[in-house]
C-alpha atoms as a PDB file:
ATOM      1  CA  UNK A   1     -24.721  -5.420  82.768  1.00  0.00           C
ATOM      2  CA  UNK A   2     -20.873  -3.897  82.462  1.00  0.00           C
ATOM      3  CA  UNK A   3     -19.653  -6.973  84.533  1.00  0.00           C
ATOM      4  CA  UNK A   4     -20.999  -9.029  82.451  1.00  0.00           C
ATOM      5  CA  UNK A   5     -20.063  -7.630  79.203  1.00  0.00           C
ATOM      6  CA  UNK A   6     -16.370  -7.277  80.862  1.00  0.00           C
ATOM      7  CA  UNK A   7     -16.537 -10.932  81.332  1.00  0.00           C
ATOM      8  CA  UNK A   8     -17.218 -11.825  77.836  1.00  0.00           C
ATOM      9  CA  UNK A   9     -14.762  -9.522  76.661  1.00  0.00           C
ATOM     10  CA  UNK A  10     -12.008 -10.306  79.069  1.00  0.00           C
ATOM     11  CA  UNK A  11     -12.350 -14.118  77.656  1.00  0.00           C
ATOM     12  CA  UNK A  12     -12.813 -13.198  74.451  1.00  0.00           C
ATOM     13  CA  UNK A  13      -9.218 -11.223  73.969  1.00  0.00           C
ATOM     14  CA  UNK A  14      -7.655 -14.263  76.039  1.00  0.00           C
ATOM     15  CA  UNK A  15      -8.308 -16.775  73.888  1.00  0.00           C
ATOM     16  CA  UNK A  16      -6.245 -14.419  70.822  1.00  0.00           C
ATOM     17  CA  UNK A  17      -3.857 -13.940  73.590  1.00  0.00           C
ATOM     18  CA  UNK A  18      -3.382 -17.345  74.070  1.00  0.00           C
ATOM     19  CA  UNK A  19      -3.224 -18.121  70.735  1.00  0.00           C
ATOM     20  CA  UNK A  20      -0.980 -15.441  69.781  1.00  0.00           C
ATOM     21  CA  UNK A  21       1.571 -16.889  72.682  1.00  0.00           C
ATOM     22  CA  UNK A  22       1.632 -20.354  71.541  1.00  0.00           C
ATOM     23  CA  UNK A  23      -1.131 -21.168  68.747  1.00  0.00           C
ATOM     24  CA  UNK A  24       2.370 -21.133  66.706  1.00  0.00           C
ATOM     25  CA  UNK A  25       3.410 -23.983  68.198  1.00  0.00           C
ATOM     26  CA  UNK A  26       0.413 -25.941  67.239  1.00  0.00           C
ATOM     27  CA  UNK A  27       0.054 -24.706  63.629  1.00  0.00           C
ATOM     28  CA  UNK A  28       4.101 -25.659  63.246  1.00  0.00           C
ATOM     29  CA  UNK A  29       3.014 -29.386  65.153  1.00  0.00           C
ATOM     30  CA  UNK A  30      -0.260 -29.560  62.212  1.00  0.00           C
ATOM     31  CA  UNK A  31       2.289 -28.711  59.774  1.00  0.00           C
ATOM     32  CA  UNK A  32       0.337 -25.577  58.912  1.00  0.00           C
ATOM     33  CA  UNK A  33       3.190 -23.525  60.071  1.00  0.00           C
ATOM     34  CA  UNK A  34       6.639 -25.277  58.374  1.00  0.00           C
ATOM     35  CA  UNK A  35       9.091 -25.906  60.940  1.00  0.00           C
ATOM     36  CA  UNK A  36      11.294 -23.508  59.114  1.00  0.00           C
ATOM     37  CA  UNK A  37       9.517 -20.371  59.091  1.00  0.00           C
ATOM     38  CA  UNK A  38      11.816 -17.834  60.178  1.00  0.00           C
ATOM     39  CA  UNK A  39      10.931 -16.090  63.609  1.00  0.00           C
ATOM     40  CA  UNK A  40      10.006 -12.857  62.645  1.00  0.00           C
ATOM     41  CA  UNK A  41       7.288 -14.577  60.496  1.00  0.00           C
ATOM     42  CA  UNK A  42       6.371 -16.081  63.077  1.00  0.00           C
ATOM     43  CA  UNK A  43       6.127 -12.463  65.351  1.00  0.00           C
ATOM     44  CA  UNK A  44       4.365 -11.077  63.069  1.00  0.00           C
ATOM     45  CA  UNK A  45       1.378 -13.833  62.236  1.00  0.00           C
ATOM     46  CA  UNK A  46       1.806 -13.328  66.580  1.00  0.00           C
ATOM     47  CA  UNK A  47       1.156  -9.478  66.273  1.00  0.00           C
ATOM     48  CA  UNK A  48      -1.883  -9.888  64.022  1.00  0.00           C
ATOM     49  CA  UNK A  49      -3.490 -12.202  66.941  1.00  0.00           C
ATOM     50  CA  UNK A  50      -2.693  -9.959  69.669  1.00  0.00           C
ATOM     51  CA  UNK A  51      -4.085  -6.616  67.880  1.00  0.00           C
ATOM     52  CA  UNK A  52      -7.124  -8.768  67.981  1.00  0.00           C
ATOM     53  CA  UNK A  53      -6.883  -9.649  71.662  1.00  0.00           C
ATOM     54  CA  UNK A  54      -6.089  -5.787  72.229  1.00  0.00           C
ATOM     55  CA  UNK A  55      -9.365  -4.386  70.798  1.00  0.00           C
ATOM     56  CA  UNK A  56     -11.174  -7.086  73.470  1.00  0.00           C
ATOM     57  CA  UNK A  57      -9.138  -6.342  76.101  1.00  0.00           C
ATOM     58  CA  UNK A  58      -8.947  -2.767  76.331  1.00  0.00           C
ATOM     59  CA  UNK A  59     -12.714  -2.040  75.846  1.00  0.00           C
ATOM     60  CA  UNK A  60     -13.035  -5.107  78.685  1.00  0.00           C
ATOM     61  CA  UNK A  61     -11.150  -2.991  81.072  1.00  0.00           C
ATOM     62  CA  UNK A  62     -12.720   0.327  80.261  1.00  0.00           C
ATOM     63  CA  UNK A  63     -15.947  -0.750  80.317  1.00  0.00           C
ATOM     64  CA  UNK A  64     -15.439  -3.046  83.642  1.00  0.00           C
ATOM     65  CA  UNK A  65     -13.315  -0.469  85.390  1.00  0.00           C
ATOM     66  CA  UNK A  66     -15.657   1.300  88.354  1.00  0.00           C
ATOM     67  CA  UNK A  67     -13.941   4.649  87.515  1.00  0.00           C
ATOM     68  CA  UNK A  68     -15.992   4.563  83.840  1.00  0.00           C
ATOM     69  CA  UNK A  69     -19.015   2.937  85.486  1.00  0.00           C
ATOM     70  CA  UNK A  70     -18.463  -0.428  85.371  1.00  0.00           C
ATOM     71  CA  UNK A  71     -18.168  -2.573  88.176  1.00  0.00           C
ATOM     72  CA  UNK A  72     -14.743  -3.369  88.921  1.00  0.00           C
ATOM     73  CA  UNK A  73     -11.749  -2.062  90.644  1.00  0.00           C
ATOM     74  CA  UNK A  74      -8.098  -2.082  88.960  1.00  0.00           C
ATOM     75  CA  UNK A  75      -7.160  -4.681  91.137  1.00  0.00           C
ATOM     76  CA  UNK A  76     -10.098  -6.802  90.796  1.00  0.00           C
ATOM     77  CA  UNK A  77      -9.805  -6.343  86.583  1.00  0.00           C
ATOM     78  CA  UNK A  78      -6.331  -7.903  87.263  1.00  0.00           C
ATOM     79  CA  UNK A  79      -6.872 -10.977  88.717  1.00  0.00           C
ATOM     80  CA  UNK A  80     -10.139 -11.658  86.981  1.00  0.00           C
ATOM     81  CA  UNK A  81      -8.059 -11.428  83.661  1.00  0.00           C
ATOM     82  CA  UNK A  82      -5.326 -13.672  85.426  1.00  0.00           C
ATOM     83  CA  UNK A  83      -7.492 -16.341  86.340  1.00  0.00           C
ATOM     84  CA  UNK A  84      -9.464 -16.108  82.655  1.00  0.00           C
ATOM     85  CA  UNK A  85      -6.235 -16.668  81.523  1.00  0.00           C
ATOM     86  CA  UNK A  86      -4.790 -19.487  83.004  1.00  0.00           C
ATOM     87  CA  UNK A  87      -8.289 -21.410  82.818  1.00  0.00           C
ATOM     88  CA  UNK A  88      -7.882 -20.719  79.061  1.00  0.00           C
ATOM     89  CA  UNK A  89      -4.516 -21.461  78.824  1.00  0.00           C
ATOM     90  CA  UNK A  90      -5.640 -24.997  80.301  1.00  0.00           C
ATOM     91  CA  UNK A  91      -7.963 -25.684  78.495  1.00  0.00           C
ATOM     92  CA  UNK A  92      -5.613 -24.788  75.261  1.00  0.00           C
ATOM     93  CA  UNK A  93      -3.197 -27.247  76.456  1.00  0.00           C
ATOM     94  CA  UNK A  94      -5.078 -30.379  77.341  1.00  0.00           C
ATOM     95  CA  UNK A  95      -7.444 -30.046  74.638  1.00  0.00           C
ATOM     96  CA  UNK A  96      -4.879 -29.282  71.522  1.00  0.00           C
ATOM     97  CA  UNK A  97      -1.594 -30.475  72.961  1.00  0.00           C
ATOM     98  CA  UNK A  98      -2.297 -34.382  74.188  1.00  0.00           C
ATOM     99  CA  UNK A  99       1.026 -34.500  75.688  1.00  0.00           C
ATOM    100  CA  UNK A 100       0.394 -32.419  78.217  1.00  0.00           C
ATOM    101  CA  UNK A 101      -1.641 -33.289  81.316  1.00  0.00           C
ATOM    102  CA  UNK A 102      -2.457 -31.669  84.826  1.00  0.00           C
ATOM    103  CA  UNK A 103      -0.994 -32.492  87.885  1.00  0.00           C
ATOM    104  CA  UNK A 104      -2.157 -32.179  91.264  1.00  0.00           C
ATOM    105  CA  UNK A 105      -0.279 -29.337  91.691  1.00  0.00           C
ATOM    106  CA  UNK A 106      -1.962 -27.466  88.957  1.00  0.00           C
ATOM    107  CA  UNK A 107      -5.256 -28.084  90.854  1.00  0.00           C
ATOM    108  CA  UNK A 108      -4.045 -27.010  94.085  1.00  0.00           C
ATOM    109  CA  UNK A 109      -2.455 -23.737  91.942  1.00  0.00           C
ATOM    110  CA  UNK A 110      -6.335 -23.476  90.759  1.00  0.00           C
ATOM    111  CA  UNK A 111      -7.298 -23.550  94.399  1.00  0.00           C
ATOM    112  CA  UNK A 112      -5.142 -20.513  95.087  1.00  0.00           C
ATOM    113  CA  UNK A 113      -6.271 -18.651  91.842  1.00  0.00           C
ATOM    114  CA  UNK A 114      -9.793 -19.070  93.430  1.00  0.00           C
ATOM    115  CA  UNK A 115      -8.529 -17.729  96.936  1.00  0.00           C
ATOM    116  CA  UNK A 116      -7.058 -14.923  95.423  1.00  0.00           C
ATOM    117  CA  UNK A 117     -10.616 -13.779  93.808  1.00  0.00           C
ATOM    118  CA  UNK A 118     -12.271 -14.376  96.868  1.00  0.00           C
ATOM    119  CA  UNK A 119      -9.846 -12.494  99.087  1.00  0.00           C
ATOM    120  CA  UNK A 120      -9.646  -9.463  95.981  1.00  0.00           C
ATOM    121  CA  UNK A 121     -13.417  -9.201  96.176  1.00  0.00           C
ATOM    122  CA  UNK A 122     -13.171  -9.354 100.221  1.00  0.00           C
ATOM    123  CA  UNK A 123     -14.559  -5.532 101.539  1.00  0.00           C
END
């Protein structure tokens, strides 16, 4: 049940990742966030996000991580959390910024993020 409950947790402290990174830029674009706020403002409503992401991420990897039980190796944590991310990140993108679209490079990048869990998982 740990790789499960990894799983969840791992996408859970993403999506405040993700938002910490740029959900800025779409608050300032919905005119939730002036244009003018000053940076550090802007660090700081970042630093609330990513304390959330932290207390999702760092159970995640405890609880996933085979040396506590859980069904994971370091290296296998790593690129699961990678490849959460950038499917998040994605889906952030295409769904609140219209602009931006994929590419068939992004797909073929995709393809490689898959390789790279197959060949981590590879005994």
């Amino acid at each position: 049940m740990n790789f499960l409950v990894t799983i969840v947790l791992l996408v859970i402290s993403n999506l405040f990742m993700t938002f910490a990174w740029y959900g800025h830029l779409k608050l300032q674009e919905m005119k939730i966030l002036p244009e003018n706020t000053p940076l550090y403002a802007v660090i700081l409503l970042s630093w609330l996000f990513a304390l959330a992401e932290y207390t999702f991420m760092v159970p995640a990897n405890k609880f996933g991580y085979k040396g506590n039980g859980g069904a994971y190796s370091l290296m296998q944590l790593k690129v699961i959390q990678e490849v959460i991310s950038l499917v998040i990140f994605t889906l952030f993108t295409v769904v609140l910024f219209k602009g931006e679209q994929l590419h068939w490079n992004h797909f073929a990048a995709f393809v490689c993020l898959i390789l790279a869990v197959f060949f981590v998982f590879l005994k």
